[in-house]
N, C-alpha and C. Protein backbone atom coordinates (compact mmCIF):
# COMPACT_ATOMS: atom_id res chain seq x y z
N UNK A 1 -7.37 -3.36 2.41
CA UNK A 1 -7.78 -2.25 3.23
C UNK A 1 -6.85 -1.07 2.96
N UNK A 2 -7.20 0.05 2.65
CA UNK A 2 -6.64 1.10 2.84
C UNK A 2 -6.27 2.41 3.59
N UNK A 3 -5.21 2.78 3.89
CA UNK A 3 -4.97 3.48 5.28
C UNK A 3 -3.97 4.43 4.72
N UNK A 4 -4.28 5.56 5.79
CA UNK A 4 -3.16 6.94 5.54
C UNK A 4 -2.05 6.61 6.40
N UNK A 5 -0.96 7.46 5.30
CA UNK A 5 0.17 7.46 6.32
C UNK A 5 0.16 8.47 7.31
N UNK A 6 0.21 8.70 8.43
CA UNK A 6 0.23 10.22 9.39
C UNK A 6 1.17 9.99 9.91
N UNK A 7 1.84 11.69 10.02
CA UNK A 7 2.78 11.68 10.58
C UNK A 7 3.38 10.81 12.01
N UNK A 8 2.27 10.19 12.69
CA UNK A 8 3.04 9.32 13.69
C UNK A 8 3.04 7.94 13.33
N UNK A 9 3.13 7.80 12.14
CA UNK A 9 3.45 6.88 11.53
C UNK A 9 4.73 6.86 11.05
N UNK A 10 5.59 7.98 10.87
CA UNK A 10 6.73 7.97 10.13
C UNK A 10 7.71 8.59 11.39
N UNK A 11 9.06 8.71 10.78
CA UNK A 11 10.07 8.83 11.73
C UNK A 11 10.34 10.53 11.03
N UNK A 12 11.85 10.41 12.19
CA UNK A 12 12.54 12.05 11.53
C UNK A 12 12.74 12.16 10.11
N UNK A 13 12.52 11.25 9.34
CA UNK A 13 12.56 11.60 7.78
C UNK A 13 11.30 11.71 7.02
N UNK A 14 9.86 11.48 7.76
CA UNK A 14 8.85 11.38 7.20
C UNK A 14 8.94 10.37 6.22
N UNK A 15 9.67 9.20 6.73
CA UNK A 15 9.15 8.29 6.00
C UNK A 15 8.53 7.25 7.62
N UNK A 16 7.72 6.03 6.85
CA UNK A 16 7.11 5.22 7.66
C UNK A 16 8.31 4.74 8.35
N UNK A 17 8.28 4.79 9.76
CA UNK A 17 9.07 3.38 10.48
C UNK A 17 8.76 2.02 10.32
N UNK A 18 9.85 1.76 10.55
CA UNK A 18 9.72 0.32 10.05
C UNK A 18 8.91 -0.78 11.12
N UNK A 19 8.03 -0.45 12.57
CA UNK A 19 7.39 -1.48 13.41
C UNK A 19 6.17 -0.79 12.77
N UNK A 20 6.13 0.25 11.90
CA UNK A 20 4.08 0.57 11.89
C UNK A 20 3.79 -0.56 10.52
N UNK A 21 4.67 -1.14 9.68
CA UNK A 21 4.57 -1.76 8.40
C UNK A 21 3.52 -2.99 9.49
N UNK A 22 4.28 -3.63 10.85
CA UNK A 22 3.66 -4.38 11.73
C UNK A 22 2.19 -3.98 12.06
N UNK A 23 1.85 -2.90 12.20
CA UNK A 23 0.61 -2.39 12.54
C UNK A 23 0.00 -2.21 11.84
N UNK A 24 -0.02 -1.59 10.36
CA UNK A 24 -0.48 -2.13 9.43
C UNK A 24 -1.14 -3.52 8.93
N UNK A 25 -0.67 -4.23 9.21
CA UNK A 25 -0.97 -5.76 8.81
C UNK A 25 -1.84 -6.06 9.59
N UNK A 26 -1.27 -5.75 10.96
CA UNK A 26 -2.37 -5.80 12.17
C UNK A 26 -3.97 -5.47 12.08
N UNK A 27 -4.02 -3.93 11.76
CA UNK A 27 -5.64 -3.63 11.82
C UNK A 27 -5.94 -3.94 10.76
N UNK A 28 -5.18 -4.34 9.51
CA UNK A 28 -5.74 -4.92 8.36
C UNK A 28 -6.79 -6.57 8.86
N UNK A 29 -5.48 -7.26 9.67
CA UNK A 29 -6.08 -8.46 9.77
C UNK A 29 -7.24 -8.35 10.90
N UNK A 30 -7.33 -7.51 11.63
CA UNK A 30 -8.39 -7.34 12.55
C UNK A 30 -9.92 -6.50 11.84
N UNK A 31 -9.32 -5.29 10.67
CA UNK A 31 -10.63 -5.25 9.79
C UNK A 31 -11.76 -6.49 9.21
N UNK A 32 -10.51 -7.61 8.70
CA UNK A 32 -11.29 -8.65 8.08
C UNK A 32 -12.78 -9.08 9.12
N UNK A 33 -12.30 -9.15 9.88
CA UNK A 33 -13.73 -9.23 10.68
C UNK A 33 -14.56 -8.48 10.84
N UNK A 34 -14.33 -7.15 11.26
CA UNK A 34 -15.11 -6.24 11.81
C UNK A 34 -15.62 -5.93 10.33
N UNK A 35 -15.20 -5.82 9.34
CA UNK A 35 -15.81 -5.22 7.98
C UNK A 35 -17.12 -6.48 8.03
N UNK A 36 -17.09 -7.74 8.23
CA UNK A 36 -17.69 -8.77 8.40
C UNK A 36 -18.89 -8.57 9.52
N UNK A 37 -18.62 -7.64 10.62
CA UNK A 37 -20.07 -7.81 11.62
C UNK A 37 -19.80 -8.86 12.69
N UNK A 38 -18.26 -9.08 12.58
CA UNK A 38 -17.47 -10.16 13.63
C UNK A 38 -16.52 -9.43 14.63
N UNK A 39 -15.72 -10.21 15.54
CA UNK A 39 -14.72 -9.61 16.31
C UNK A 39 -13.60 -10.70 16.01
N UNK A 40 -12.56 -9.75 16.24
CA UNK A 40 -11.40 -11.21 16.33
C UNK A 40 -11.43 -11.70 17.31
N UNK A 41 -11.67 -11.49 18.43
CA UNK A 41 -11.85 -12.24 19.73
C UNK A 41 -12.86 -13.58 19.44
N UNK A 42 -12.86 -14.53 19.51
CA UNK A 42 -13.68 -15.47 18.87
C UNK A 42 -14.21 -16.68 20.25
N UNK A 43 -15.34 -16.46 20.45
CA UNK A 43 -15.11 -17.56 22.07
C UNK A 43 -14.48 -17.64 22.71
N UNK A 44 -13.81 -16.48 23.03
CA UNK A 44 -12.31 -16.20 23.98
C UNK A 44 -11.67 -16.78 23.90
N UNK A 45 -10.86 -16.60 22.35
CA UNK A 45 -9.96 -16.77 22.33
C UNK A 45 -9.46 -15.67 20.64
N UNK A 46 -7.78 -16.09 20.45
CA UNK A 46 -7.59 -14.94 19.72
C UNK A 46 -6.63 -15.35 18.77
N UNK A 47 -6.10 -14.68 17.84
CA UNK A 47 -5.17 -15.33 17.24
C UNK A 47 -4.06 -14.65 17.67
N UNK A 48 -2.72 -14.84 17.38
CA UNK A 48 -1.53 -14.34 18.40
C UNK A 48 -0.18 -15.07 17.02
N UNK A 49 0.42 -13.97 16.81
CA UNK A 49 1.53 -14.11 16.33
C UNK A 49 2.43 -15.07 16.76
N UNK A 50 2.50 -16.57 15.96
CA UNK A 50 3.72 -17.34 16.22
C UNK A 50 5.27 -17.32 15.58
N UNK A 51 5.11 -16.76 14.28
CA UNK A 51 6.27 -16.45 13.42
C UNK A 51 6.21 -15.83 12.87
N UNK A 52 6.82 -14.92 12.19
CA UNK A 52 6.91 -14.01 11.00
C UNK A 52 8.04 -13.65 10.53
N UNK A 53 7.90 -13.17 9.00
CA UNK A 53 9.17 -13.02 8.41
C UNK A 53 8.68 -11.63 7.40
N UNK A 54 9.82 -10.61 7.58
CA UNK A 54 8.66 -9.25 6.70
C UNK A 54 10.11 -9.05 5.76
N UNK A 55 9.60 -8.39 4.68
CA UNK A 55 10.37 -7.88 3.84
C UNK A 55 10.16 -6.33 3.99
N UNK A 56 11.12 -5.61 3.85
CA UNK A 56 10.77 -4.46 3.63
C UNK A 56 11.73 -3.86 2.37
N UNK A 57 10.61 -3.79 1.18
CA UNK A 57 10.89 -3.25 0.07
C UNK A 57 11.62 -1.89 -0.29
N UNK A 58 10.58 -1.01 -0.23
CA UNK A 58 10.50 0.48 -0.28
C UNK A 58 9.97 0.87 0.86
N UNK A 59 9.66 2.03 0.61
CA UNK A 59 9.27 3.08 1.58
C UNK A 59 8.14 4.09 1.30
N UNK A 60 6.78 4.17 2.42
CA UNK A 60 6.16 4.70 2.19
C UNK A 60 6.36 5.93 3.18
N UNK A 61 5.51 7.03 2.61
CA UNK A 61 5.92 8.59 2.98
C UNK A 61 4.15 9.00 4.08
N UNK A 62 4.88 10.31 4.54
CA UNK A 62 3.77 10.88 5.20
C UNK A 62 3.08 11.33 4.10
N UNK A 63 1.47 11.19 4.00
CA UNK A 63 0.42 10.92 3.51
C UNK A 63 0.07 10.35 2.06
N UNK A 64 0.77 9.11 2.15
CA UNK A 64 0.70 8.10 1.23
C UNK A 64 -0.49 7.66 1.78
N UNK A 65 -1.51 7.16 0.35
CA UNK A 65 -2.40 6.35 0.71
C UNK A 65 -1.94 4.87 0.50
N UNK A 66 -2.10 4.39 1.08
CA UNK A 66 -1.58 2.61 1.28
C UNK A 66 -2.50 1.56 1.58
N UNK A 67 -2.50 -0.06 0.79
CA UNK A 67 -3.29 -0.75 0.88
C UNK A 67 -2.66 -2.31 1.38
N UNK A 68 -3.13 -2.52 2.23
CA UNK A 68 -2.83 -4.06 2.68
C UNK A 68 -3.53 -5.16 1.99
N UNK A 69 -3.25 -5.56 1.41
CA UNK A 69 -3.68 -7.07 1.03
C UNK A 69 -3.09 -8.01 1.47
N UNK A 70 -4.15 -9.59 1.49
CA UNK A 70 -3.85 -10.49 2.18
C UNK A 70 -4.43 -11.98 1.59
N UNK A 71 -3.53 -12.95 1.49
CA UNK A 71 -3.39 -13.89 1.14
C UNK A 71 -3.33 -15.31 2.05
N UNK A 72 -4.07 -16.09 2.08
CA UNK A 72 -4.36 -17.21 3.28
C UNK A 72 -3.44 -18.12 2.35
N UNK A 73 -2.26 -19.23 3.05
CA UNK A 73 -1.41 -19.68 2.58
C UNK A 73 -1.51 -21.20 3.05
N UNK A 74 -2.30 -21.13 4.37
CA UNK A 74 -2.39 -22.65 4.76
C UNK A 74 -3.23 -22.45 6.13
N UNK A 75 -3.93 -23.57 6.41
CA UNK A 75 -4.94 -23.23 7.01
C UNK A 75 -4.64 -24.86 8.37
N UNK A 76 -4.57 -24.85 9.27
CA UNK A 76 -3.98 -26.18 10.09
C UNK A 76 -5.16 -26.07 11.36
N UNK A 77 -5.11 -27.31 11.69
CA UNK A 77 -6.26 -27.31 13.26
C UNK A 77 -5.97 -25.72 14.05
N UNK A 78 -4.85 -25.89 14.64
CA UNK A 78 -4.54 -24.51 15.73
C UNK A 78 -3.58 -22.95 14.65
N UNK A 79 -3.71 -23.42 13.38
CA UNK A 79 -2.83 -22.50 12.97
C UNK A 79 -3.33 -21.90 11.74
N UNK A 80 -2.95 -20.76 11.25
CA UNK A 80 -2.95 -20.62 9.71
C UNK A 80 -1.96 -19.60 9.31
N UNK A 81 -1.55 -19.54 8.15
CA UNK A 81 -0.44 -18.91 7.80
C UNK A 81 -1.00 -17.67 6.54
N UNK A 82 -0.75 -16.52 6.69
CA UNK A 82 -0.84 -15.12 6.26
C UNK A 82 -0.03 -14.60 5.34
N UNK A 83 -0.09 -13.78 4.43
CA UNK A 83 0.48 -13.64 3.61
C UNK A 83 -0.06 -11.82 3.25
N UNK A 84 0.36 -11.15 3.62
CA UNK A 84 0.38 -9.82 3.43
C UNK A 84 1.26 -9.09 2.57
N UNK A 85 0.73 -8.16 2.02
CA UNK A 85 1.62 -6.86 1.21
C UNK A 85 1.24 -5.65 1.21
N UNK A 86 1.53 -4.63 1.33
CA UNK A 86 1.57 -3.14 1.43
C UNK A 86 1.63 -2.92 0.03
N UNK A 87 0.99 -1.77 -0.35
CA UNK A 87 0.64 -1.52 -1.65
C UNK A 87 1.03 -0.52 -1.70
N UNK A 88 1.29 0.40 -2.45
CA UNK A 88 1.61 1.89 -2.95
C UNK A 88 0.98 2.25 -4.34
N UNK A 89 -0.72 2.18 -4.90
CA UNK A 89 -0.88 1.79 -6.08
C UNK A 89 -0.31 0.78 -6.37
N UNK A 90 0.35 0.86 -7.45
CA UNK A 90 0.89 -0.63 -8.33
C UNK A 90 2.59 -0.94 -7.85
N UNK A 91 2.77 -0.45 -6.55
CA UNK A 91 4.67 -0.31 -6.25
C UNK A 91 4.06 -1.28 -4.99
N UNK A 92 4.86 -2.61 -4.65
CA UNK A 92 4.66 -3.22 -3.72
C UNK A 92 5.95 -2.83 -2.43
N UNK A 93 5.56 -2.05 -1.21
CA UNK A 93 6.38 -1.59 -0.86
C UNK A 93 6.54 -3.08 0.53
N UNK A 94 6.34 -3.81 0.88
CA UNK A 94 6.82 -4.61 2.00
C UNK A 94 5.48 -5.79 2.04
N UNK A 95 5.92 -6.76 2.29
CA UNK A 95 5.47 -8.05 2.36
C UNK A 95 6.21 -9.06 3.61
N UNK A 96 4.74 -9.67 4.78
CA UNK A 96 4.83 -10.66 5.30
C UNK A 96 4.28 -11.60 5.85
N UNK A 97 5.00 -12.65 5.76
CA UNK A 97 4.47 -13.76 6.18
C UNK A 97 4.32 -13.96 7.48
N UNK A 98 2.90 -14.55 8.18
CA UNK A 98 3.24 -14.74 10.17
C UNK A 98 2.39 -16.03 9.54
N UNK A 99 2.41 -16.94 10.79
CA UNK A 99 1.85 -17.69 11.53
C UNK A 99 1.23 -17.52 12.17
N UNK A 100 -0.05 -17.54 12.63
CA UNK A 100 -1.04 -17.22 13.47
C UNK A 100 -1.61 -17.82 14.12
N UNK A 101 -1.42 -18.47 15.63
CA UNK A 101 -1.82 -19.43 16.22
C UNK A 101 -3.16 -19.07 16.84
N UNK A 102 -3.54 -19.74 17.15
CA UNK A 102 -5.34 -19.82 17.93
C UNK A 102 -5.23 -20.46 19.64
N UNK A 103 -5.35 -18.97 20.40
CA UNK A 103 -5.04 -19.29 21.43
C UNK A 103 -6.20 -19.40 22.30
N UNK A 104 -6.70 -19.71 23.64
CA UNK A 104 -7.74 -19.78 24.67
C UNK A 104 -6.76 -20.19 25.88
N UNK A 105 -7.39 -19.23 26.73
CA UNK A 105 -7.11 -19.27 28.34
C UNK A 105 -5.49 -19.21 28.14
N UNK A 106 -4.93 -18.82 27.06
CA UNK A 106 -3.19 -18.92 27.55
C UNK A 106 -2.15 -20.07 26.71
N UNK A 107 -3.29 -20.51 26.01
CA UNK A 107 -3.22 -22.19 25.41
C UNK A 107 -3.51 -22.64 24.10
N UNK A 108 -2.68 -22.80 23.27
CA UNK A 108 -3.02 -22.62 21.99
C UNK A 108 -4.14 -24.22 21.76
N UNK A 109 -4.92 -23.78 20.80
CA UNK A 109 -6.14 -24.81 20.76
C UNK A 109 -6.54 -24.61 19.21
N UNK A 110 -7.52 -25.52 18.95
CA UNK A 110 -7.93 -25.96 17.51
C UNK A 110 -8.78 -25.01 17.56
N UNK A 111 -9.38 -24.62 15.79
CA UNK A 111 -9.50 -23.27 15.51
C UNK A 111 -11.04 -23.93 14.95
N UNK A 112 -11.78 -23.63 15.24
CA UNK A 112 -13.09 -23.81 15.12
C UNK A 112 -13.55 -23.85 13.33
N UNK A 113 -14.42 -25.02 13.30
CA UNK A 113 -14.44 -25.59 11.51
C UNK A 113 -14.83 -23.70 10.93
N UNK A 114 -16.08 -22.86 12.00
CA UNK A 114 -16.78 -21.87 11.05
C UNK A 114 -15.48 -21.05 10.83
N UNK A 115 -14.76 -20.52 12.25
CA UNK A 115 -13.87 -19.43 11.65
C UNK A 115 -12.66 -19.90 10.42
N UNK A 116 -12.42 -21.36 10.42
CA UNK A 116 -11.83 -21.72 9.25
C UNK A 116 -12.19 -21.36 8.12
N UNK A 117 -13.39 -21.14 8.06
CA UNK A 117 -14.41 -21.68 6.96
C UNK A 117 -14.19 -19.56 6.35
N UNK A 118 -14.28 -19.07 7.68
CA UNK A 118 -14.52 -17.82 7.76
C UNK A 118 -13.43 -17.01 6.98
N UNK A 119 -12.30 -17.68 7.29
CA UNK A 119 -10.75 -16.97 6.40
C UNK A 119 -11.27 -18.00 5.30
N UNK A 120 -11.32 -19.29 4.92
CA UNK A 120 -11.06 -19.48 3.27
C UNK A 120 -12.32 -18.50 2.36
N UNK A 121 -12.96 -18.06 2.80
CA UNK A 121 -14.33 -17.55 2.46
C UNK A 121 -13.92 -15.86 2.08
N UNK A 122 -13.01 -15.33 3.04
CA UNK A 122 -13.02 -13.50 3.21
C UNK A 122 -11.75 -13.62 2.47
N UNK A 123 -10.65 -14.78 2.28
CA UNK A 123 -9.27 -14.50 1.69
C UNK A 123 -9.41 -15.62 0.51
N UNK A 124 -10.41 -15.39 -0.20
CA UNK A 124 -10.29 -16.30 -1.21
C UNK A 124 -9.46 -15.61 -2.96
């Protein structure tokens, strides 16, 4: 997916801060659906950040065009694991890994065979 940098994206140096690289990844992983004709909300329930680990490479600027890509790394009853990178053209500026648990009513729970089916299918 590709996205502009705007200025409230970046700090007093016009470069990106470093929690939007987080938000980034975010509406990336929430596009995958909606580009699909889906919601991430899935039978009420959602997926919800259990771990993550980010690199931050370089640095992207106010009105860089930038691309998220995403990589499915493991796929478990209540879990699956993500694999993201920020693009700059061909300069990989930050990469991370989360865990993504599958939650309902408050409660993490097993992740339904279709939406499984749904990430090995959109992150192949």
């Amino acid at each position: 997916m590709y996205m502009r940098v705007y200025y409230d994206d970046t700090d007093a140096g016009a470069i990106v801060y470093h929690a939007n690289y987080l938000k980034f990844c975010e509406r990336a992983r929430s596009e995958l659906f909606f580009a699909q004709g889906k919601s991430p909300a899935i039978d009420g329930g959602h997926f919800v950040v259990k771990h993550l680990e980010a690199d931050f490479i370089r640095s992207a600027k106010l009105g860089d065009l930038i691309e998220v890509k995403h990589e499915l790394k493991e796929v478990k009853n209540a879990s699956l694991k993500l694999l993201q990178h920020v693009w700059l053209g061909e300069v990989k500026l930050f990469e991370m890994t989360s865990v993504l648990a599958f939650v309902k009513d408050g409660k993490v729970c097993k992740i339904d065979q279709d939406t499984k089916e749904f990430f090995k299918n959109v992150l192949k």
